[in-house]
Protein backbone atom coordinates (compact mmCIF):
# COMPACT_ATOMS: atom_id res chain seq x y z
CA UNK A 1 88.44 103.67 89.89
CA UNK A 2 88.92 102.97 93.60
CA UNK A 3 92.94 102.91 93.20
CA UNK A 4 92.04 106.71 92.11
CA UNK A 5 90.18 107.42 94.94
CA UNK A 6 91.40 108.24 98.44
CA UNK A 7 88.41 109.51 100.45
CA UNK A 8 85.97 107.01 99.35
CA UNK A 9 84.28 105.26 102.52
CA UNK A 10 81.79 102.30 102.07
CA UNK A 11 79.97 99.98 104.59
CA UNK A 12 80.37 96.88 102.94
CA UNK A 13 82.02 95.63 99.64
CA UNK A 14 80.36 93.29 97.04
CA UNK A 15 82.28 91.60 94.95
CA UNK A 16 80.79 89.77 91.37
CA UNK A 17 83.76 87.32 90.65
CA UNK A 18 81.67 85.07 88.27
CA UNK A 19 83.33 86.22 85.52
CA UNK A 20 87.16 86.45 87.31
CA UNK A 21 89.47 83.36 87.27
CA UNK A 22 92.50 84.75 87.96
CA UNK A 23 94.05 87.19 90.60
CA UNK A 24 90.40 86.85 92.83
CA UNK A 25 92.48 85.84 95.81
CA UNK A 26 94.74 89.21 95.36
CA UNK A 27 92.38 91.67 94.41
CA UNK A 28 90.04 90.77 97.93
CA UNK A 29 93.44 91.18 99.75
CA UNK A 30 94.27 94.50 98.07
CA UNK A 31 90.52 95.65 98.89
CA UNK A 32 91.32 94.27 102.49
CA UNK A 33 94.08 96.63 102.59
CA UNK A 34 92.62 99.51 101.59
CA UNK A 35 89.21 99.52 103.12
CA UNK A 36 90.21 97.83 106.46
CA UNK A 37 87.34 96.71 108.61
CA UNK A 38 84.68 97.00 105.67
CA UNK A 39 82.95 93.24 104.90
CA UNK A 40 83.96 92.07 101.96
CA UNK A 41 81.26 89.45 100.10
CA UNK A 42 82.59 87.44 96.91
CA UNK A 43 79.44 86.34 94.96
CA UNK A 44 80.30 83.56 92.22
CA UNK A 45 78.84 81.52 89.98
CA UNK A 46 81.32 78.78 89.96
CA UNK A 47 81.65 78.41 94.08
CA UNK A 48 84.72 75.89 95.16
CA UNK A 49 86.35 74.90 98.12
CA UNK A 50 89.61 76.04 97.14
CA UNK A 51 88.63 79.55 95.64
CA UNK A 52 86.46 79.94 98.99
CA UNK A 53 89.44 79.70 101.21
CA UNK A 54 91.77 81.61 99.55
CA UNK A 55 89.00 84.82 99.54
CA UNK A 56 88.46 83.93 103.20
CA UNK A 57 92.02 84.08 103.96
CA UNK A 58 92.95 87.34 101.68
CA UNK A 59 90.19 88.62 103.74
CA UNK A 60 86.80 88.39 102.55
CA UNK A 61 83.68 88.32 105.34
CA UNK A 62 82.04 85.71 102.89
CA UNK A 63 81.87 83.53 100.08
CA UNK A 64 78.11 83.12 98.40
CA UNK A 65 76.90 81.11 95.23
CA UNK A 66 75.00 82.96 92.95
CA UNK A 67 72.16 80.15 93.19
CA UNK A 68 71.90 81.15 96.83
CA UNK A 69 72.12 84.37 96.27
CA UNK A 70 68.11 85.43 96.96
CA UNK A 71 68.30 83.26 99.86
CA UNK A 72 70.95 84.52 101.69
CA UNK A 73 72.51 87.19 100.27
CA UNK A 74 70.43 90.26 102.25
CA UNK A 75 70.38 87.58 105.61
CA UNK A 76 74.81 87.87 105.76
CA UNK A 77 74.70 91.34 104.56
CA UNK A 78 72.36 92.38 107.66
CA UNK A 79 74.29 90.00 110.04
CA UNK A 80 77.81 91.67 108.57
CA UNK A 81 76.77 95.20 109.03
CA UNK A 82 75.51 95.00 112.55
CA UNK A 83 78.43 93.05 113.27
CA UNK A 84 80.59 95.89 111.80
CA UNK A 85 78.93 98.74 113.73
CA UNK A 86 79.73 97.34 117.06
């Protein structure tokens, strides 16, 4: 749907990936690319090290557990879109 669209325009971008294994590192950097300056958050279920840096590098704002999700989620979302409108 979003490869279809050209005039979309969002304020932040929230990613499920619990059920990706594959390709999560390339589809954050194609989202990167096409919405440039919008925070990108990659919620999983199966959080690692390794998975978390390559969505940080590719260009994801942040990387949350699912567990922590209630916790934290609204808190980095808040923090991400002041931080944006500055």
């Amino acid at each position: 749907m979003l490869e279809k669209e050209s005039s979309m325009s969002f304020d932040m971008v929230i990613v499920d990936a619990s059920g990706l294994q594959m390709g999560l590192a390339e589809q954050i950097g194609w989202l990167h690319g096409r919405f440039p300056g919008v925070p990108i958050v990659v919620l999983t279920n199966s959080p690692t090290w390794r998975r978390a840096r390559a969505v940080l590098l590719a260009g994801a704002a942040d990387y949350i557990s699912l567990s922590e999700v209630e916790k934290v989620l609204l808190k980095r979302c808040s923090f991400l879109l002041n931080r944006a409108s500055l």
